[in-house]
C-alpha atoms as a PDB file:
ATOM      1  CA  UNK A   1      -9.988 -14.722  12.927  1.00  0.00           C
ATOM      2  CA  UNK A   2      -6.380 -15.529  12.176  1.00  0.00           C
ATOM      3  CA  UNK A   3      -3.690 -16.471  14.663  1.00  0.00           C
ATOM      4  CA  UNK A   4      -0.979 -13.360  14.814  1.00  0.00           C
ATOM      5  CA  UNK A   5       2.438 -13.992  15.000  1.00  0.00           C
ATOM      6  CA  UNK A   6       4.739 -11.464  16.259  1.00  0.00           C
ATOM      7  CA  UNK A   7       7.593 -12.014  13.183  1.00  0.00           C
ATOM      8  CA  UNK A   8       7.615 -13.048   9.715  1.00  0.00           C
ATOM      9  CA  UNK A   9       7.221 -16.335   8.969  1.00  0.00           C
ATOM     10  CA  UNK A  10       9.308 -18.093   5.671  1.00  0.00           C
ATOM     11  CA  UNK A  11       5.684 -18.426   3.506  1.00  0.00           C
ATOM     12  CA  UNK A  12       4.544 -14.259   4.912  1.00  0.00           C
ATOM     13  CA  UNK A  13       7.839 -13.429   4.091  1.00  0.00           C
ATOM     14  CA  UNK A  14       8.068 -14.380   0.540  1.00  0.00           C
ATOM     15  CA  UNK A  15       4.173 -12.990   0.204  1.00  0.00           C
ATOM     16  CA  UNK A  16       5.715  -9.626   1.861  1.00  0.00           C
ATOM     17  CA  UNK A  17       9.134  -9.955  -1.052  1.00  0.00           C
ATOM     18  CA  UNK A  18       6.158 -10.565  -3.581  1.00  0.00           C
ATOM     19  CA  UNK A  19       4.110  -7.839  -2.408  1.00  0.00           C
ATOM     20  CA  UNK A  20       7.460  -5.467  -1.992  1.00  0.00           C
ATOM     21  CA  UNK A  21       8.109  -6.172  -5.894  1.00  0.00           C
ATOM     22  CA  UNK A  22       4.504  -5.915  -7.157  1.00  0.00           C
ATOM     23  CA  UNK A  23       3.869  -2.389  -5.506  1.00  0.00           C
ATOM     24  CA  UNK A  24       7.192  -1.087  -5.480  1.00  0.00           C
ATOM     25  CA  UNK A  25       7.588  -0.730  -9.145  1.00  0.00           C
ATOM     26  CA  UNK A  26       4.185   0.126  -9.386  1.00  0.00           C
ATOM     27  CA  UNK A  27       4.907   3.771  -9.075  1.00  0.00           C
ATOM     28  CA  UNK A  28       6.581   4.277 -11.952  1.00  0.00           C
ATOM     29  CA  UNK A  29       4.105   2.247 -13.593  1.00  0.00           C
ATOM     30  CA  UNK A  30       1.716   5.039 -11.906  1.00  0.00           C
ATOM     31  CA  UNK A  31       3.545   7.776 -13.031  1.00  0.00           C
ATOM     32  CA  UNK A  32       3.602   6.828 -16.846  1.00  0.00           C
ATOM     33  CA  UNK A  33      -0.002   6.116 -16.925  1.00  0.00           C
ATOM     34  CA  UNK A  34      -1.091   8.958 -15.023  1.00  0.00           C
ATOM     35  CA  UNK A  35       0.602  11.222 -17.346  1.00  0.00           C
ATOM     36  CA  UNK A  36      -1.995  10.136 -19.898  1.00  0.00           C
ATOM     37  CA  UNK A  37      -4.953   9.241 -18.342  1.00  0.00           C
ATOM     38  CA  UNK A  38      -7.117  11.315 -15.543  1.00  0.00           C
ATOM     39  CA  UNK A  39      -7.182  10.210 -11.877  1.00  0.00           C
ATOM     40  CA  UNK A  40     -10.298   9.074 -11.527  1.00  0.00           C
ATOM     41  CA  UNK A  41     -10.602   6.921 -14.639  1.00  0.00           C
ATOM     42  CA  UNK A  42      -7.207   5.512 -13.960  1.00  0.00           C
ATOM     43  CA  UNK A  43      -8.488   4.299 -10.576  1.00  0.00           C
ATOM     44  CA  UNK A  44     -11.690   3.389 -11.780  1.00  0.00           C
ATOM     45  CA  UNK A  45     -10.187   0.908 -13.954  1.00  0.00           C
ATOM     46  CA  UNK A  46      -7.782  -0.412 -11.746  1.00  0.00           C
ATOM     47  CA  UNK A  47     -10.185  -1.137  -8.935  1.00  0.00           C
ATOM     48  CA  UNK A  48     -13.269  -2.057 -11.013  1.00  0.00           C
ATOM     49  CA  UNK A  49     -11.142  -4.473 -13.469  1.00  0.00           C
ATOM     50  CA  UNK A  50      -8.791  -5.516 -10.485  1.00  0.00           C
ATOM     51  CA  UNK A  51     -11.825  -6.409  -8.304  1.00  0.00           C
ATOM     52  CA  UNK A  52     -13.304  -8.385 -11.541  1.00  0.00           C
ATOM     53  CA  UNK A  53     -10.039 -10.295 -11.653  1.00  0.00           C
ATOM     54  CA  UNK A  54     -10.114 -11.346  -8.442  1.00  0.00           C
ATOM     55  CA  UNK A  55     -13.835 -12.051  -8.404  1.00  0.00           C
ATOM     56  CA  UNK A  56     -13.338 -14.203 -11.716  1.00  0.00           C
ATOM     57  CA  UNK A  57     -10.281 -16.334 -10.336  1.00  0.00           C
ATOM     58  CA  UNK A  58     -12.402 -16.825  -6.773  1.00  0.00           C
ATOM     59  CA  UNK A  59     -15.331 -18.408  -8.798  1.00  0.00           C
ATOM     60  CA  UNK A  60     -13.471 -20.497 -11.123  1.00  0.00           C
ATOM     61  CA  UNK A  61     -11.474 -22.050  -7.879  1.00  0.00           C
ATOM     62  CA  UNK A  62     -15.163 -22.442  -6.405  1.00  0.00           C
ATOM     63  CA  UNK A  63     -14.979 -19.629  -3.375  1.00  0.00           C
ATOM     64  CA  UNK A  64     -17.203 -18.612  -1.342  1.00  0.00           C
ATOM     65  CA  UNK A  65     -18.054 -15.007  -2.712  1.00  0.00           C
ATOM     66  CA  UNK A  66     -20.977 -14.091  -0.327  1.00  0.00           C
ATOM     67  CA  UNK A  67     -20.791 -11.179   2.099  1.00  0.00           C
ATOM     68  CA  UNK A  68     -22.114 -12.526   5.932  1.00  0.00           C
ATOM     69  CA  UNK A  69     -25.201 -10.707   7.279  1.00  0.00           C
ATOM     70  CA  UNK A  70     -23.825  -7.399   9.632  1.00  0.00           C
ATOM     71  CA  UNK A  71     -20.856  -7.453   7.833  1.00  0.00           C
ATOM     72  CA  UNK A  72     -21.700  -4.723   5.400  1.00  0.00           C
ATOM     73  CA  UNK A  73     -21.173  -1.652   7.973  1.00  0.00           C
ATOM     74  CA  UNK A  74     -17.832  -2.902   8.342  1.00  0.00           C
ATOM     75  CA  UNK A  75     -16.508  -3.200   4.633  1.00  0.00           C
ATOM     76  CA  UNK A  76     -17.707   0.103   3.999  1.00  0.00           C
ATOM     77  CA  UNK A  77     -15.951   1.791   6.449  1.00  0.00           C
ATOM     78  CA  UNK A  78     -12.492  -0.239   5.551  1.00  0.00           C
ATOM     79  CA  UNK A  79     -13.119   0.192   2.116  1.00  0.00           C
ATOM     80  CA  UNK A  80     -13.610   4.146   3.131  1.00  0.00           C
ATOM     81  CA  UNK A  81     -10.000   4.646   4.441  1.00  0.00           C
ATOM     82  CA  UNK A  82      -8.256   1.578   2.609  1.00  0.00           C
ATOM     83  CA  UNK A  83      -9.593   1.925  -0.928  1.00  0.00           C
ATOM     84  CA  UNK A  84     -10.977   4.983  -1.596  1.00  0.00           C
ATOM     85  CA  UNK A  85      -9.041   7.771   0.250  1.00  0.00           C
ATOM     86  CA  UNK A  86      -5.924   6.070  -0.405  1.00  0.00           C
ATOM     87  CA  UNK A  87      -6.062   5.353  -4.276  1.00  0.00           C
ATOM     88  CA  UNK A  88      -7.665   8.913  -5.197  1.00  0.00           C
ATOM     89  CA  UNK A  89      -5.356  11.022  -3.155  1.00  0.00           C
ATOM     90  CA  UNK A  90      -2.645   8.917  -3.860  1.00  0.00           C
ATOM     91  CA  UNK A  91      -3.328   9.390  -8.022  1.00  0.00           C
ATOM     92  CA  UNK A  92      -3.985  13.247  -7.590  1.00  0.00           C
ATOM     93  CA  UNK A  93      -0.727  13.269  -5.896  1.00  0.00           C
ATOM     94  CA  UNK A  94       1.901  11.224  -7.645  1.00  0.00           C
ATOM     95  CA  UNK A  95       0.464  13.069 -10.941  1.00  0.00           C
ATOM     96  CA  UNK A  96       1.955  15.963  -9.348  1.00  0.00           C
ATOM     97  CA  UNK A  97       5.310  15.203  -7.531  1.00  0.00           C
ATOM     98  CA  UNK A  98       8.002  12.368  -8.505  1.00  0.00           C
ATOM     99  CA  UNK A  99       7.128   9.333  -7.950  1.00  0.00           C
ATOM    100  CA  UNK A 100       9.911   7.758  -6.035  1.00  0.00           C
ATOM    101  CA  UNK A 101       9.618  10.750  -3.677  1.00  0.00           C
ATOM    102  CA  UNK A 102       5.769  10.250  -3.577  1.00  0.00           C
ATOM    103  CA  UNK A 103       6.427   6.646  -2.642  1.00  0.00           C
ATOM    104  CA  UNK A 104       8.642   7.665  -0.022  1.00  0.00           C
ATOM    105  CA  UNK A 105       6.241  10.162   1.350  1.00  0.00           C
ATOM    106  CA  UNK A 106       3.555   7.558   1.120  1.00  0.00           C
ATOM    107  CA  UNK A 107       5.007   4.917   3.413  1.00  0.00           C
ATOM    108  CA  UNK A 108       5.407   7.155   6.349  1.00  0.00           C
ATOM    109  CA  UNK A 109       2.412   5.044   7.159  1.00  0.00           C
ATOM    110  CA  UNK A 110       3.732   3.306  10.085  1.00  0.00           C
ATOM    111  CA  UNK A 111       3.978   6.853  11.560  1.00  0.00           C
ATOM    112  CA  UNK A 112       0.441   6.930  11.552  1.00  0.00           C
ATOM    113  CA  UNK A 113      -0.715   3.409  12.053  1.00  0.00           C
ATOM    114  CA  UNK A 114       1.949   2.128  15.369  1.00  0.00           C
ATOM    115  CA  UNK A 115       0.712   5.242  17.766  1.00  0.00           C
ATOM    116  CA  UNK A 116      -3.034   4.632  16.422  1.00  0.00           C
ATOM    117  CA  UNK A 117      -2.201   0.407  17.559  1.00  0.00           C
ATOM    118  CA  UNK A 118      -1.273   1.303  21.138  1.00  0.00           C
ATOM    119  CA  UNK A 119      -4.655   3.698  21.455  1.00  0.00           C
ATOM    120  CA  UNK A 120      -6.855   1.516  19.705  1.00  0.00           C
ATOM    121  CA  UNK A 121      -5.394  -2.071  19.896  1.00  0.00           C
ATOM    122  CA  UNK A 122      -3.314  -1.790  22.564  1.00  0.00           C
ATOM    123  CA  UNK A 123      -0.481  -3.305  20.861  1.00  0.00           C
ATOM    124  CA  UNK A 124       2.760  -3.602  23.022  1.00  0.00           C
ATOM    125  CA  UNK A 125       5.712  -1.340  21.065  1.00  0.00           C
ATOM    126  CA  UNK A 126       8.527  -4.146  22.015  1.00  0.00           C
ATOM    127  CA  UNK A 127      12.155  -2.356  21.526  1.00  0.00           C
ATOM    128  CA  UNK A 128      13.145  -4.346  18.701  1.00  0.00           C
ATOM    129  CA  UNK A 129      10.288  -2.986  16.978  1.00  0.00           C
ATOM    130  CA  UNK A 130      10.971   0.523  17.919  1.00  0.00           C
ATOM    131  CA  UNK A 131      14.800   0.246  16.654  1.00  0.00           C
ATOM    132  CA  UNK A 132      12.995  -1.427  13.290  1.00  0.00           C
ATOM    133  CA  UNK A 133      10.581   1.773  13.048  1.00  0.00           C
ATOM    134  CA  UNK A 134      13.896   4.305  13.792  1.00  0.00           C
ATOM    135  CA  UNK A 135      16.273   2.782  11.406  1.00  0.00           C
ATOM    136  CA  UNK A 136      13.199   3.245   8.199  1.00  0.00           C
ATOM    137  CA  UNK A 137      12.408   6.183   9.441  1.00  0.00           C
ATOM    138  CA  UNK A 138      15.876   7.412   9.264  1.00  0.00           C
ATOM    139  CA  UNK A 139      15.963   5.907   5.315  1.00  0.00           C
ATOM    140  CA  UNK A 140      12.994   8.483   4.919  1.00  0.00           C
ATOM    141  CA  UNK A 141      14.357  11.086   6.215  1.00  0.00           C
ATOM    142  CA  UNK A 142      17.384  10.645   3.979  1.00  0.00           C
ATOM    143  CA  UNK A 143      15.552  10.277   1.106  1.00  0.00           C
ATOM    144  CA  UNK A 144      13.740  13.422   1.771  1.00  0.00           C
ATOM    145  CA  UNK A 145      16.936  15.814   2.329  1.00  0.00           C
ATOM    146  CA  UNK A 146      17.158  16.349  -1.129  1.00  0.00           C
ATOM    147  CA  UNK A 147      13.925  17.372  -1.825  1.00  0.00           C
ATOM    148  CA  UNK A 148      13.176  19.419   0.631  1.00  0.00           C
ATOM    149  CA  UNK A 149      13.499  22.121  -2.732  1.00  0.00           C
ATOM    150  CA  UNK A 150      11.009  19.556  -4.417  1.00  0.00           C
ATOM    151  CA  UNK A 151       8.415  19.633  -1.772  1.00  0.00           C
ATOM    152  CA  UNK A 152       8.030  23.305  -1.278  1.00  0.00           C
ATOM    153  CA  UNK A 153       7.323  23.441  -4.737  1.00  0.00           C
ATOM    154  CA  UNK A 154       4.754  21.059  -4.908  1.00  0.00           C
ATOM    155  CA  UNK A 155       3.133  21.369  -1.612  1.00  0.00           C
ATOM    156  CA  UNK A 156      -0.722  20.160  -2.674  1.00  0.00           C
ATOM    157  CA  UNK A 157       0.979  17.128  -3.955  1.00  0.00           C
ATOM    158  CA  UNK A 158       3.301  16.068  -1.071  1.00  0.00           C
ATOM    159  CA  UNK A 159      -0.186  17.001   1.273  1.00  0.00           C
ATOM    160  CA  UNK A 160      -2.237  14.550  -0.974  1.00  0.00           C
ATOM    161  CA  UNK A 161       0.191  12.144  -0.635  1.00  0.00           C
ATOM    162  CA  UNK A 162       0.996  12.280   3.013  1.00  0.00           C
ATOM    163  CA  UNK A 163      -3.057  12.363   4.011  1.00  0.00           C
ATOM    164  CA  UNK A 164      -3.231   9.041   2.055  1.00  0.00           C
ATOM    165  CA  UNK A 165      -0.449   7.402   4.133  1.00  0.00           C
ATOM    166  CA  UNK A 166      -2.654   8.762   7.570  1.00  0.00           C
ATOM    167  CA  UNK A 167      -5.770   7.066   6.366  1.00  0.00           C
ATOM    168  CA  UNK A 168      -3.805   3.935   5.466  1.00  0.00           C
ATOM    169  CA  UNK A 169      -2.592   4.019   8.607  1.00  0.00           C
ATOM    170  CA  UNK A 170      -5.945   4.422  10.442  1.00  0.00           C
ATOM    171  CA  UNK A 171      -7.357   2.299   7.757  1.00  0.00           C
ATOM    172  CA  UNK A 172      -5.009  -0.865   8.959  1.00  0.00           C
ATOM    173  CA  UNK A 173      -5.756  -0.308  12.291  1.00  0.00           C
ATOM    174  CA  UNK A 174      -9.404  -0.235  12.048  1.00  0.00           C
ATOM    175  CA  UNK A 175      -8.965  -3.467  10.032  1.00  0.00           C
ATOM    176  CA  UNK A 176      -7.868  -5.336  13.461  1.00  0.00           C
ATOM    177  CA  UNK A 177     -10.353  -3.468  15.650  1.00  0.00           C
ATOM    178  CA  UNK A 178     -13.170  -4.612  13.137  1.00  0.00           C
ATOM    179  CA  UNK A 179     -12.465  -7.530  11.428  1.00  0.00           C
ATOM    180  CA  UNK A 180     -14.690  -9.103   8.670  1.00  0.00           C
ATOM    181  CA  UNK A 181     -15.799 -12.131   9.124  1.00  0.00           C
ATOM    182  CA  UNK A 182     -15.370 -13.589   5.528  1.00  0.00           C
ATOM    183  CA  UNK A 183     -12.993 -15.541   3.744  1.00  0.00           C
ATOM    184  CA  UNK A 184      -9.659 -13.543   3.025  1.00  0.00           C
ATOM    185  CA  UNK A 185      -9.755 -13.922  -0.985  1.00  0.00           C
ATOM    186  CA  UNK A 186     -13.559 -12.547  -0.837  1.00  0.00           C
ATOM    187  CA  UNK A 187     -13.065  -9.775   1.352  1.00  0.00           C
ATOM    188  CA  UNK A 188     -10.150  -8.748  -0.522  1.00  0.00           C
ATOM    189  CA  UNK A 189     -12.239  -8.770  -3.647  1.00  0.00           C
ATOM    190  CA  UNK A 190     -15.496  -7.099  -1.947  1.00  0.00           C
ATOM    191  CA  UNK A 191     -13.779  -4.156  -0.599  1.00  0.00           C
ATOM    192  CA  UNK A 192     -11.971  -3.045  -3.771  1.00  0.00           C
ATOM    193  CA  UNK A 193     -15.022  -3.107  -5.472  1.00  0.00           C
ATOM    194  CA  UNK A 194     -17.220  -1.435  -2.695  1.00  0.00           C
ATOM    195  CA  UNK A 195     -14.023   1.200  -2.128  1.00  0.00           C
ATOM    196  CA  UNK A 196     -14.310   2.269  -5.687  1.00  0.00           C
ATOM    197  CA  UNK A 197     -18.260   3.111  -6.003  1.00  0.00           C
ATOM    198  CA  UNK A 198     -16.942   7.185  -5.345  1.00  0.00           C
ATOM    199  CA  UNK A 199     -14.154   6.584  -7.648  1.00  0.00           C
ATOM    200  CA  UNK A 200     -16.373   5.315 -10.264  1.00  0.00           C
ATOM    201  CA  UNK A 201     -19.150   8.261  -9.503  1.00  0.00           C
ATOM    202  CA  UNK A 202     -16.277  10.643  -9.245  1.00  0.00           C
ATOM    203  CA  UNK A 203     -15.368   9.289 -12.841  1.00  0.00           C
ATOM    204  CA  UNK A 204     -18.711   9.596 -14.325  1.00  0.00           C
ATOM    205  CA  UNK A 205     -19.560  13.197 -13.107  1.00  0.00           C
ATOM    206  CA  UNK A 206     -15.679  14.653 -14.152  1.00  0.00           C
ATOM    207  CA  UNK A 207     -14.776  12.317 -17.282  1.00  0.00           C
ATOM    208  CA  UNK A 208     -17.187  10.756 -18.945  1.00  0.00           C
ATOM    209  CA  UNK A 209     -18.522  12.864 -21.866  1.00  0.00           C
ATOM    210  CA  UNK A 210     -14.544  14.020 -22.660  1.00  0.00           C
ATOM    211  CA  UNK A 211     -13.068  13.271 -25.312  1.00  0.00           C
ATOM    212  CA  UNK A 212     -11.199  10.126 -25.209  1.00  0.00           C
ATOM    213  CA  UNK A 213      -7.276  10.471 -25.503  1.00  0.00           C
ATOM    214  CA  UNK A 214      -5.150   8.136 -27.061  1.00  0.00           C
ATOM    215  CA  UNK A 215      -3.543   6.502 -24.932  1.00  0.00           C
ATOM    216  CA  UNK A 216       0.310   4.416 -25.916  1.00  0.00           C
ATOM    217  CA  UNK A 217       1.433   1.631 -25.078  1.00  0.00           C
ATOM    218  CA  UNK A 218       3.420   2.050 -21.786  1.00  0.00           C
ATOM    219  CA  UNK A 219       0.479   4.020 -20.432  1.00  0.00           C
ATOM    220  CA  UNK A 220      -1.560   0.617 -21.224  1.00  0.00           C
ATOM    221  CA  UNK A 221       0.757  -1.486 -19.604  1.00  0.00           C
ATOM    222  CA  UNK A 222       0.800   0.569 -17.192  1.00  0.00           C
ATOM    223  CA  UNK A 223      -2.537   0.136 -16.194  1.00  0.00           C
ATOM    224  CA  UNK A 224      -2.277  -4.074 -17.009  1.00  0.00           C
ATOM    225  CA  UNK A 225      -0.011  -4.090 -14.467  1.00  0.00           C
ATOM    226  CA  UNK A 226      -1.940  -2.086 -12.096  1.00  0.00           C
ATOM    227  CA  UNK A 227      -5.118  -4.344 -12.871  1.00  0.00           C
ATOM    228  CA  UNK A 228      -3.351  -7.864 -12.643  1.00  0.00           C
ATOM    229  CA  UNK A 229      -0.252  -7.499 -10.165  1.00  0.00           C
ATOM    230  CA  UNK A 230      -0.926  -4.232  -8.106  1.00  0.00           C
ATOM    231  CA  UNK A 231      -4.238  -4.669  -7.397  1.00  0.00           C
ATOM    232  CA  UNK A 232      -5.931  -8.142  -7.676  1.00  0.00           C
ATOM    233  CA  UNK A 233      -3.039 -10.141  -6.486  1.00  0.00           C
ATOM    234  CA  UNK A 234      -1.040  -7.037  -4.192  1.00  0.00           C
ATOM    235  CA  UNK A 235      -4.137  -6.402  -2.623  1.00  0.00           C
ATOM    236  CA  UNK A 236      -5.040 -10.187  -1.148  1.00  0.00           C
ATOM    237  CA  UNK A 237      -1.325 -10.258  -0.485  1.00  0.00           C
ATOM    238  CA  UNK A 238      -1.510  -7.012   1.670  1.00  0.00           C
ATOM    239  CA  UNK A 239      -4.613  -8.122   3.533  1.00  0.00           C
ATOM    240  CA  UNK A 240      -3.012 -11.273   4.286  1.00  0.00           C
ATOM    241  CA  UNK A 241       0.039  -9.883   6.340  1.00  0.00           C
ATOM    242  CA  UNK A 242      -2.122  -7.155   7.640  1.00  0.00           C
ATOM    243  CA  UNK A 243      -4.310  -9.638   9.446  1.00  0.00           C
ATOM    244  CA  UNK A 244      -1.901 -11.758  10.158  1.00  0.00           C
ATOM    245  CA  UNK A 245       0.835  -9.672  11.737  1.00  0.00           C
ATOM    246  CA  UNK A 246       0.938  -7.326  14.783  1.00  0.00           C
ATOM    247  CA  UNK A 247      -0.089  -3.450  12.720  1.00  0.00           C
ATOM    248  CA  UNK A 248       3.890  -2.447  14.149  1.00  0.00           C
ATOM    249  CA  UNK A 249       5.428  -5.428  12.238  1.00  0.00           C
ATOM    250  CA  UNK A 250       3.636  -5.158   9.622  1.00  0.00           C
ATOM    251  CA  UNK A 251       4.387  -1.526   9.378  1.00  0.00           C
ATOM    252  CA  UNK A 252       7.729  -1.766   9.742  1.00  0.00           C
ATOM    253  CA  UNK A 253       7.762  -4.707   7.273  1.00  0.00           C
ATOM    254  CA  UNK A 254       6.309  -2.571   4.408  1.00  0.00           C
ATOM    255  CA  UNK A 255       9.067   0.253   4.603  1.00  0.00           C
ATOM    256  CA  UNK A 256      10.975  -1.213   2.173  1.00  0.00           C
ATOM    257  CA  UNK A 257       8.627  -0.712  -0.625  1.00  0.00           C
ATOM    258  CA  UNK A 258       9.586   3.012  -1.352  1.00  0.00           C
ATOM    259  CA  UNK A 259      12.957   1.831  -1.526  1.00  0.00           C
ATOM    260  CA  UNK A 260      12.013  -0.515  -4.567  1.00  0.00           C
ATOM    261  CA  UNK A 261      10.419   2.618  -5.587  1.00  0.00           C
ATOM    262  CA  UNK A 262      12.681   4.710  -5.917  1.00  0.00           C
ATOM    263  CA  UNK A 263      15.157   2.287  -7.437  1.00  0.00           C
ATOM    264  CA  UNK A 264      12.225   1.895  -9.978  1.00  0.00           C
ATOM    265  CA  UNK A 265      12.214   5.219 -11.183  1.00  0.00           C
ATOM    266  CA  UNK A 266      16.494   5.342 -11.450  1.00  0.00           C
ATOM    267  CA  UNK A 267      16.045   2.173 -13.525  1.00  0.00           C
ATOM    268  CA  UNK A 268      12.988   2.894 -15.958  1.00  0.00           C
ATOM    269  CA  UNK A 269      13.036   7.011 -15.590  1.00  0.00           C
ATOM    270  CA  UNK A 270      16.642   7.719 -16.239  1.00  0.00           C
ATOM    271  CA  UNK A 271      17.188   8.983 -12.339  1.00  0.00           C
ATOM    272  CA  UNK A 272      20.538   8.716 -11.053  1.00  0.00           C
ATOM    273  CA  UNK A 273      21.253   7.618  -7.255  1.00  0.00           C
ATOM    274  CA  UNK A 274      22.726   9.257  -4.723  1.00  0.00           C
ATOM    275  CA  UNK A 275      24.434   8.534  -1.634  1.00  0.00           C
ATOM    276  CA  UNK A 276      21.461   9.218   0.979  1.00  0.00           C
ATOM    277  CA  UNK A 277      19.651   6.408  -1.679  1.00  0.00           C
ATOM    278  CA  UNK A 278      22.257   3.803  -1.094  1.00  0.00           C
ATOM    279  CA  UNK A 279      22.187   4.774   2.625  1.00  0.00           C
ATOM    280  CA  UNK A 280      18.481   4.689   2.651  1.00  0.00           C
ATOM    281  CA  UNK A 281      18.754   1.480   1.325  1.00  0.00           C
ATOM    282  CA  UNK A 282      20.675  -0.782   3.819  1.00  0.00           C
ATOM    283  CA  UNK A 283      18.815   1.541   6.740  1.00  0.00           C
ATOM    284  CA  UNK A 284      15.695   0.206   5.378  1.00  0.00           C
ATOM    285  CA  UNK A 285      16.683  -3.256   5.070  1.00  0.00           C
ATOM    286  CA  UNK A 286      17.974  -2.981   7.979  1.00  0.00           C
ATOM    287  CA  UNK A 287      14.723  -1.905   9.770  1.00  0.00           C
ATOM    288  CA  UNK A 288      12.963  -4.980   7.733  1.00  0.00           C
ATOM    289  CA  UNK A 289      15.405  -7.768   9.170  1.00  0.00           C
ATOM    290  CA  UNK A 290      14.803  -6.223  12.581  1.00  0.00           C
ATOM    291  CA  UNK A 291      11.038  -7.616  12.289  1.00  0.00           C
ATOM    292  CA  UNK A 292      11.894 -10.481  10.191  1.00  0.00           C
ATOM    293  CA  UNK A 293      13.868 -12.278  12.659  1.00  0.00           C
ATOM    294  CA  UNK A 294      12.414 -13.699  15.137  1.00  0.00           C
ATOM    295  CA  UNK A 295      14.463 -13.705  18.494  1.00  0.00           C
ATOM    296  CA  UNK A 296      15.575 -17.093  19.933  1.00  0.00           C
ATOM    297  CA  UNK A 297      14.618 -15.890  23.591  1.00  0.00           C
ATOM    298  CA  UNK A 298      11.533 -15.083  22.746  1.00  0.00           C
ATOM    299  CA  UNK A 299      10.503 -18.152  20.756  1.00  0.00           C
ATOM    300  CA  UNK A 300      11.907 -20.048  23.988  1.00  0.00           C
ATOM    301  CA  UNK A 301       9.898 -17.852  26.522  1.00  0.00           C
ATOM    302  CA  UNK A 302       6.609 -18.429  24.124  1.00  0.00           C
ATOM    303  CA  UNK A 303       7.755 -22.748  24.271  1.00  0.00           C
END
């Protein structure tokens, strides 16, 4: 079990900076291999190569790889609600919506994880936490004015989307009420693997036998990077602030991701910014250093 600390640390903050980079341009890199390849292969290889990766670099360091006895249960029902109802809903819908906007919609997350904290963990909401949560939220919301249009048009998209960031949500929280008692690199590499079994049965009962497109370059890097950076590394890098940190600072911590992701799809997709972006923006950063500092009165009271 690891010691929680109620604000970010230097070394979690950099992972969380790392892990901000490595998932927030990943949408885009979603988006342009989506557009080529289905779904379910897509997330097939990501989490059956990614998992590999991980497995391969664990091995050759001399890890532990082996699952305890009883632990099983447990990694199948994370892996459930943090692997394989988040990656398949979230491919189905960023193939359908844009995918800054679905990034956006995705990290309403702490929406859905800091109420589920208080019922199930019992978590204290502090009110520096609560102004944290308000001032992303708000950087949503702005986001989201402008395609309000957007949404209606697409609304099985935006639903996929949004259902993926409530089983995230529940998903993180469940992680703290049932932690696995395994090293974190192993677990990390166990439950991408075990969370893609449906995605890889889905894939073999709806693509295999197709004909196999060609696919171009920026669709393959596209997946590379989804393989190497967004999966085996982002993923250990997740799991390490989300059983690390309170589920409301970590939360609160991970709203700035959609901002990277939108900012990825002005700067590779040929989107141009508006002013609820660049208000979105320092509200979101805003909400970040509210978490990221720790407060000198509290540090005192814990001395």
């Amino acid at each position: 079990m690891q010691t929680q600390h109620d604000h970010l640390s230097p070394r979690l903050l950099w992972i969380l900076a790392g892990l901000t980079i490595a998932w927030g341009f990943n949408w885009t890199a979603m988006k342009v291999s989506l557009a080529e390849i289905s779904p379910w292969t897509f997330r097939s290889l990501c989490l059956g190569a990614g998992s590999g990766v991980l497995f391969a670099v664990l091995r050759a360091s001399g890890q532990p790889l082996g699952v305890p006895r009883g632990q099983w249960g447990r990694l199948a029902l994370l892996a459930l609600f943090n692997i394989t109802s988040w990656n398949i809903l979230v491919a189905y819908g960023v193939s359908m919506i844009p995918s800054g906007r679905a990034a956006i919609l995705a990290y309403t997350m702490p929406v859905w994880a800091i109420p589920l904290s208080m019922l199930v963990l019992g978590e204290k909401i502090t009110a520096r936490r609560i102004a944290g949560l308000v001032m992303g939220m708000a950087g949503m919301a702005l986001l989201l004015v402008e395609d309000f249009a957007t949404l209606r048009a697409a609304p099985l998209g935006s639903l996929l989307v949004l259902s993926a960031a409530f089983f995230w949500g529940l998903g993180t929280v469940l992680q703290k009420r049932f932690p696995v008692a395994m090293p974190l690199g192993a677990y990390t590499a166990w439950i991408m693997l075990i969370g893609g079994v449906p995605i890889f049965i889905g894939m073999a009962l709806l693509d295999l036998g197709k004909p196999i497109p060609e696919i171009s370059l920026p669709a393959a890097l596209g997946v590379l990077y989804n393989v190497v950076i967004a999966f085996a590394w982002a993923h250990w890098a997740w799991l390490k602030l989300a059983t690390t940190l309170p589920v409301s600072v970590f939360s609160i911590s991970m709203l700035v991701i959609p901002v990277v992701g939108v900012m990825s799809g002005i700067l590779f997709l040929g989107e141009r910014p508006s002013w609820q972006e660049y208000a979105a923006l320092v509200l979101v950063l805003a909400s970040l250093f509210s978490v990221a500092a720790a407060k000198k009165t509290e540090t005192q009271a814990a001395g």
